[in-house]
N, C-alpha and C. Protein backbone atom coordinates (compact mmCIF):
# COMPACT_ATOMS: atom_id res chain seq x y z
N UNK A 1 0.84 -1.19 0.00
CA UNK A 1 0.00 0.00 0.00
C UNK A 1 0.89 1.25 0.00
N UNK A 2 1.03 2.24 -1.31
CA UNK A 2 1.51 3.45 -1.38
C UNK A 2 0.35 4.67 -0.81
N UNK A 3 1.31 5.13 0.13
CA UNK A 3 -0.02 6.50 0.92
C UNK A 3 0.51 7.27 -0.41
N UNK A 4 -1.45 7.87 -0.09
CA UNK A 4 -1.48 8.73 -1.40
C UNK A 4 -2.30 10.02 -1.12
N UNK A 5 -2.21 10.53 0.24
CA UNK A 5 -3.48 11.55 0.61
C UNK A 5 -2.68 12.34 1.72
N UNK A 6 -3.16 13.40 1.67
CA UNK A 6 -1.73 13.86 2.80
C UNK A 6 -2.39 13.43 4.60
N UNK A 7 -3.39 13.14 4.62
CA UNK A 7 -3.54 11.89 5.93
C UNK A 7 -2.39 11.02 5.95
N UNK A 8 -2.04 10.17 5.31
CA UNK A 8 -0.31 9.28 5.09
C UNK A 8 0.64 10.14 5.62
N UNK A 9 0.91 11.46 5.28
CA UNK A 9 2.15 12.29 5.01
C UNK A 9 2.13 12.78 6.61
N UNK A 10 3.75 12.56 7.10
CA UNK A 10 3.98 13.13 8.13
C UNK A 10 5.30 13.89 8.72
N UNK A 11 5.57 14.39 8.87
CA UNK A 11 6.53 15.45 9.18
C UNK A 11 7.76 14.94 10.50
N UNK A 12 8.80 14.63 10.36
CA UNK A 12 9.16 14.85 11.81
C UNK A 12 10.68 15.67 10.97
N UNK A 13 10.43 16.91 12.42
CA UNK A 13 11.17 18.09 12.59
C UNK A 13 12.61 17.98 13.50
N UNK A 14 13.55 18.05 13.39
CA UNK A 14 14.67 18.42 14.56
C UNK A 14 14.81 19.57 15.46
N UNK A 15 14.33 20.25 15.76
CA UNK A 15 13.85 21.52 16.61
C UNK A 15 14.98 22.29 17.13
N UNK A 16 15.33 23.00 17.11
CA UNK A 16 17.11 23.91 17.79
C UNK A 16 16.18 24.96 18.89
N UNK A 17 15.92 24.07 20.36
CA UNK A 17 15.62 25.26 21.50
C UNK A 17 16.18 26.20 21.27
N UNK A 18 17.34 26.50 21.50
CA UNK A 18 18.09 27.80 21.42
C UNK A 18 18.12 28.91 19.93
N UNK A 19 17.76 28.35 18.73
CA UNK A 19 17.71 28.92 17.43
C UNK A 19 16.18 29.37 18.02
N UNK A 20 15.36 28.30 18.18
CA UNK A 20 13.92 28.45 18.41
C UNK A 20 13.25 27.96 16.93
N UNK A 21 13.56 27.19 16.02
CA UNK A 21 12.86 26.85 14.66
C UNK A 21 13.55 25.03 14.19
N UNK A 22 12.76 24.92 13.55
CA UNK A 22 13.30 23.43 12.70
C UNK A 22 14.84 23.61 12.02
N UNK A 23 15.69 22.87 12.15
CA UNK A 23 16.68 23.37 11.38
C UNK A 23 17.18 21.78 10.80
N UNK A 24 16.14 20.79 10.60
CA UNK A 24 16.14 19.66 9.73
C UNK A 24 15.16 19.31 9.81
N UNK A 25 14.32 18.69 8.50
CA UNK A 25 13.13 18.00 8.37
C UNK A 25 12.81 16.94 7.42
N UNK A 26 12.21 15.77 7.99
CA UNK A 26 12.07 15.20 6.62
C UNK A 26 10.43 14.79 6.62
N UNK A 27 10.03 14.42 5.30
CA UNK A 27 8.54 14.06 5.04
C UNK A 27 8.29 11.90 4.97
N UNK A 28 7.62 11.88 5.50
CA UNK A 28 7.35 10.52 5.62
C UNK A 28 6.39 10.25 5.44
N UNK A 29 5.66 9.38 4.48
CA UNK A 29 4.80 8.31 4.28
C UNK A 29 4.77 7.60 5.20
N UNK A 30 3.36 7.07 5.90
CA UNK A 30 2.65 6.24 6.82
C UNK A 30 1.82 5.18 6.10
N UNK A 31 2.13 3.73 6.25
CA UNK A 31 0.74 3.12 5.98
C UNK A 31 0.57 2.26 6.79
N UNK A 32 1.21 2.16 7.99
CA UNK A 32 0.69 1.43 9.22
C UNK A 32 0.19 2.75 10.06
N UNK A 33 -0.61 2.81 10.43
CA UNK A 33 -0.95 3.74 11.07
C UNK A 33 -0.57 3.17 12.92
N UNK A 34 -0.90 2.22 12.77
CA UNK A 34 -0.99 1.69 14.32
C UNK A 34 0.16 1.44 14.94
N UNK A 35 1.31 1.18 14.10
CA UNK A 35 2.46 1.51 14.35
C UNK A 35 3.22 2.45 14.44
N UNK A 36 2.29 3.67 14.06
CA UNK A 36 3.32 5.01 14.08
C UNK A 36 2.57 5.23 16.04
N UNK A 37 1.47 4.81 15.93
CA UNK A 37 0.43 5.11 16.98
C UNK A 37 1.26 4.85 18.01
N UNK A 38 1.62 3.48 18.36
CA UNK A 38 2.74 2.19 19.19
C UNK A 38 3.82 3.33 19.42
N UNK A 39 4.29 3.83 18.00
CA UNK A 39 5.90 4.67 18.60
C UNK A 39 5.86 6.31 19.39
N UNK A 40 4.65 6.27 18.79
CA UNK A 40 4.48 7.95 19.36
C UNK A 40 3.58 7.99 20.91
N UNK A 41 3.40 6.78 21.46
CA UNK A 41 2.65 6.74 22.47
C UNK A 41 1.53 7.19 22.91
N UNK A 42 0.50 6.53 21.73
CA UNK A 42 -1.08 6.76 21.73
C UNK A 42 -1.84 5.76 21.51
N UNK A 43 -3.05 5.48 22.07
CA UNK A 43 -3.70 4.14 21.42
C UNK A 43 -4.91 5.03 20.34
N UNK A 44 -5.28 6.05 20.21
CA UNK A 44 -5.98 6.64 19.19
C UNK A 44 -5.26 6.91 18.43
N UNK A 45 -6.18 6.55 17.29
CA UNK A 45 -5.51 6.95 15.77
C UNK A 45 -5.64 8.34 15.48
N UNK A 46 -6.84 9.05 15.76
CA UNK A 46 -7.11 10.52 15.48
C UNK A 46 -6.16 11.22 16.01
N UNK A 47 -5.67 10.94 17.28
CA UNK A 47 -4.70 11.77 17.35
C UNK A 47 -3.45 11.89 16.62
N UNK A 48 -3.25 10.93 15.71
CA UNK A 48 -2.30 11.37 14.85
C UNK A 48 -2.97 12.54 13.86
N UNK A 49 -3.61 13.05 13.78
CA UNK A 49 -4.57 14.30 12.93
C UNK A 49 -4.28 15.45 13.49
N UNK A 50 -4.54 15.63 15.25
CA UNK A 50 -4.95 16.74 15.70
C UNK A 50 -4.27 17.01 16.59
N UNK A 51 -2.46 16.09 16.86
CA UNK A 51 -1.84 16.57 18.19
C UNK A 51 -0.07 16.48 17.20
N UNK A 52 0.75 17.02 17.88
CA UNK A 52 2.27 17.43 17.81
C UNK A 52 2.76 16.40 19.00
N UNK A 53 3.80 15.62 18.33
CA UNK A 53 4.23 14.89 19.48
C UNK A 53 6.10 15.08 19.33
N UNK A 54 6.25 14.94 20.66
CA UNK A 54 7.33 15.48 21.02
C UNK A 54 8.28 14.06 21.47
N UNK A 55 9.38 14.24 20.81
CA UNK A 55 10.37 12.67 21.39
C UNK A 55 11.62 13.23 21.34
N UNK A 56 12.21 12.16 22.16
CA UNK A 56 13.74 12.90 22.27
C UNK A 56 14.32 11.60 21.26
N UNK A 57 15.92 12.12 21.65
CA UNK A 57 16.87 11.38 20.55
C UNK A 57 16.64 10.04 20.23
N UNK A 58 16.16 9.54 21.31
CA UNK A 58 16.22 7.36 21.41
C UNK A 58 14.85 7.39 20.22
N UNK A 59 13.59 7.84 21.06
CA UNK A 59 12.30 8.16 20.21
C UNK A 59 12.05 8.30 18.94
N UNK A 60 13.43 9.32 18.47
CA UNK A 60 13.23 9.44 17.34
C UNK A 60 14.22 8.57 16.31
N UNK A 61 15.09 7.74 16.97
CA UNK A 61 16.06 7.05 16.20
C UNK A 61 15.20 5.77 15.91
N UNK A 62 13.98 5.19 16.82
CA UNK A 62 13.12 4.47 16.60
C UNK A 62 11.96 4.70 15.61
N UNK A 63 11.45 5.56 15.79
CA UNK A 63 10.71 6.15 14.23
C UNK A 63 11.41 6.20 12.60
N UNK A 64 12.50 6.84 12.98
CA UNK A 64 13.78 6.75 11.92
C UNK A 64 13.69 4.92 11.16
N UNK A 65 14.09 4.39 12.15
CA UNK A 65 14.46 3.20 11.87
C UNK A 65 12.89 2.47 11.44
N UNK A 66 12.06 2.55 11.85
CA UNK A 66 10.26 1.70 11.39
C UNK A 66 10.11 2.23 10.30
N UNK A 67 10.41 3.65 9.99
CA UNK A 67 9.70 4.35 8.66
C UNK A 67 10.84 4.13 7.39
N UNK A 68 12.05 3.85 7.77
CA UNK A 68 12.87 4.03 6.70
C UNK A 68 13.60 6.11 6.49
N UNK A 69 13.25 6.50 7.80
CA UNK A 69 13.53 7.96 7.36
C UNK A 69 15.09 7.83 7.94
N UNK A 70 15.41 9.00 7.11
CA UNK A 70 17.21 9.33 7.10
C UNK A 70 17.04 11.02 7.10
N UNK A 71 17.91 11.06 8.41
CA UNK A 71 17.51 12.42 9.24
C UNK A 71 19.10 11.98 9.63
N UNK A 72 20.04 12.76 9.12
CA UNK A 72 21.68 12.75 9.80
C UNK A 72 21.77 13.96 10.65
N UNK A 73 21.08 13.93 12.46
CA UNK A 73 21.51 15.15 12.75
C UNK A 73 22.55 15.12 13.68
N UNK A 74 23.41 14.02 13.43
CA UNK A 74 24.17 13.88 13.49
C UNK A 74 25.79 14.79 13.48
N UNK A 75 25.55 15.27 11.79
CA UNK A 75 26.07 16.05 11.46
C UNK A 75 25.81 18.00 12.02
N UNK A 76 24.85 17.92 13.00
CA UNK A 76 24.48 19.02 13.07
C UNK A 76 24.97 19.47 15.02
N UNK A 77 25.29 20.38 15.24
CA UNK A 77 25.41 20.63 16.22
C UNK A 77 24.67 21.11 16.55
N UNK A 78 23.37 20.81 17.11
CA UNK A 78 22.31 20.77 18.00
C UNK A 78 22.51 20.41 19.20
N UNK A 79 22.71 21.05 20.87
CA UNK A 79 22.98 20.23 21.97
C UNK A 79 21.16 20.53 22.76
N UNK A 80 20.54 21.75 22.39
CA UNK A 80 19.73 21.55 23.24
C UNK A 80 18.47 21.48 21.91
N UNK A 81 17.77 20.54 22.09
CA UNK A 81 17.25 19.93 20.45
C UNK A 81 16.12 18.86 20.81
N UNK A 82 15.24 19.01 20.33
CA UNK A 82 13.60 17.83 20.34
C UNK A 82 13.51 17.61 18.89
N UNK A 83 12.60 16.59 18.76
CA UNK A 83 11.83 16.24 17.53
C UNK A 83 10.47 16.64 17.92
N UNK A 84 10.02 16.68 16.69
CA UNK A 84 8.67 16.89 16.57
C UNK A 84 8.22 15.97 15.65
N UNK A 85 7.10 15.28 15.65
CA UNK A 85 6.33 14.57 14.65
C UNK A 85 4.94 15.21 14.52
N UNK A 86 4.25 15.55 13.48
CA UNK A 86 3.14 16.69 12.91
C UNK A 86 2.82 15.92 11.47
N UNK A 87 1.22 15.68 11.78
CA UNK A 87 0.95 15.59 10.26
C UNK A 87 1.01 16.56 9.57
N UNK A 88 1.33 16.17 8.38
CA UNK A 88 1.47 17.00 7.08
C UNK A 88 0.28 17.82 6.84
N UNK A 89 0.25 18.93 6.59
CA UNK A 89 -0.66 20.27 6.19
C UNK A 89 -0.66 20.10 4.80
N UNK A 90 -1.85 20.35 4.03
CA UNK A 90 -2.14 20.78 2.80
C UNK A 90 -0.86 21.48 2.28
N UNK A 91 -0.78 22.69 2.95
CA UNK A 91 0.48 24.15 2.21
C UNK A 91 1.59 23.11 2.45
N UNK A 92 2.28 21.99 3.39
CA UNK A 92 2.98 21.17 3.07
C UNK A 92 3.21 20.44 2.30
N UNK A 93 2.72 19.79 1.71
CA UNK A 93 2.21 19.04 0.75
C UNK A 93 3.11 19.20 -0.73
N UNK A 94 2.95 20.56 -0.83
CA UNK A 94 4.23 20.95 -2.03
C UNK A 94 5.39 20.19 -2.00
N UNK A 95 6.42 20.39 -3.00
CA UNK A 95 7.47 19.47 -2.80
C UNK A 95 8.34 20.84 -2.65
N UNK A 96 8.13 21.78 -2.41
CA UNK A 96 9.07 23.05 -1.95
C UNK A 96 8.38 23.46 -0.46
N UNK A 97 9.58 24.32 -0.15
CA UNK A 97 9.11 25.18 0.78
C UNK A 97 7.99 26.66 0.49
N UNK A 98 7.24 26.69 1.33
CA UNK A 98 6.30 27.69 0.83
C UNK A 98 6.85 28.35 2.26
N UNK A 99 6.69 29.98 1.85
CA UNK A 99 7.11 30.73 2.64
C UNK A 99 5.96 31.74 2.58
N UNK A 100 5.37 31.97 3.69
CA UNK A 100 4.02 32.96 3.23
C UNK A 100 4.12 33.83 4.63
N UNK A 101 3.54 35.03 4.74
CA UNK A 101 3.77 35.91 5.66
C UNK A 101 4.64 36.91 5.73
């Protein structure tokens, strides 16, 4: 099953506390849903729709690794730093950045 609706599409962010913004992101396809559910620590599915979930480094090296995503932040000097996981928005959806405001 290829996700094909931006319900599938999901976001996880590298977050820089101290910058205060994303300063790595990648887009991910979902088609287990119940397994993203399992990693993000929810037994509702809706809430993958309507909540921002927050994981630290282990958290997110485990999502990394289920989804197939490649996020090297490694390379980044980030010391005080979260992930974020966020479904994908419509204005996301583009294959660019949209910058509006």
């Amino acid at each position: 099953m290829v996700a094909r609706t931006p319900a599938d599409l999901f976001l996880l962010s590298l977050f820089d506390r101290e910058q205060w913004c994303p300063v790595l992101q990648a887009r991910f396809a979902v088609t287990d849903r119940p397994q993203l559910c399992a990693l993000l620590g929810t037994t509702d599915e809706a809430d993958l729709d309507r909540k921002i979930f927050h994981l630290d480094d282990s958290e997110a090296m485990r999502l990394c690794s289920a989804f197939g995503i490649s996020l090297d932040w490694a390379a980044l000097d980030v010391p005080d730093r979260e992930f974020i996981v966020d479904r994908v928005h419509p204005i996301q959806a583009a294959p660019y950045l949209i910058h509006t405001g």
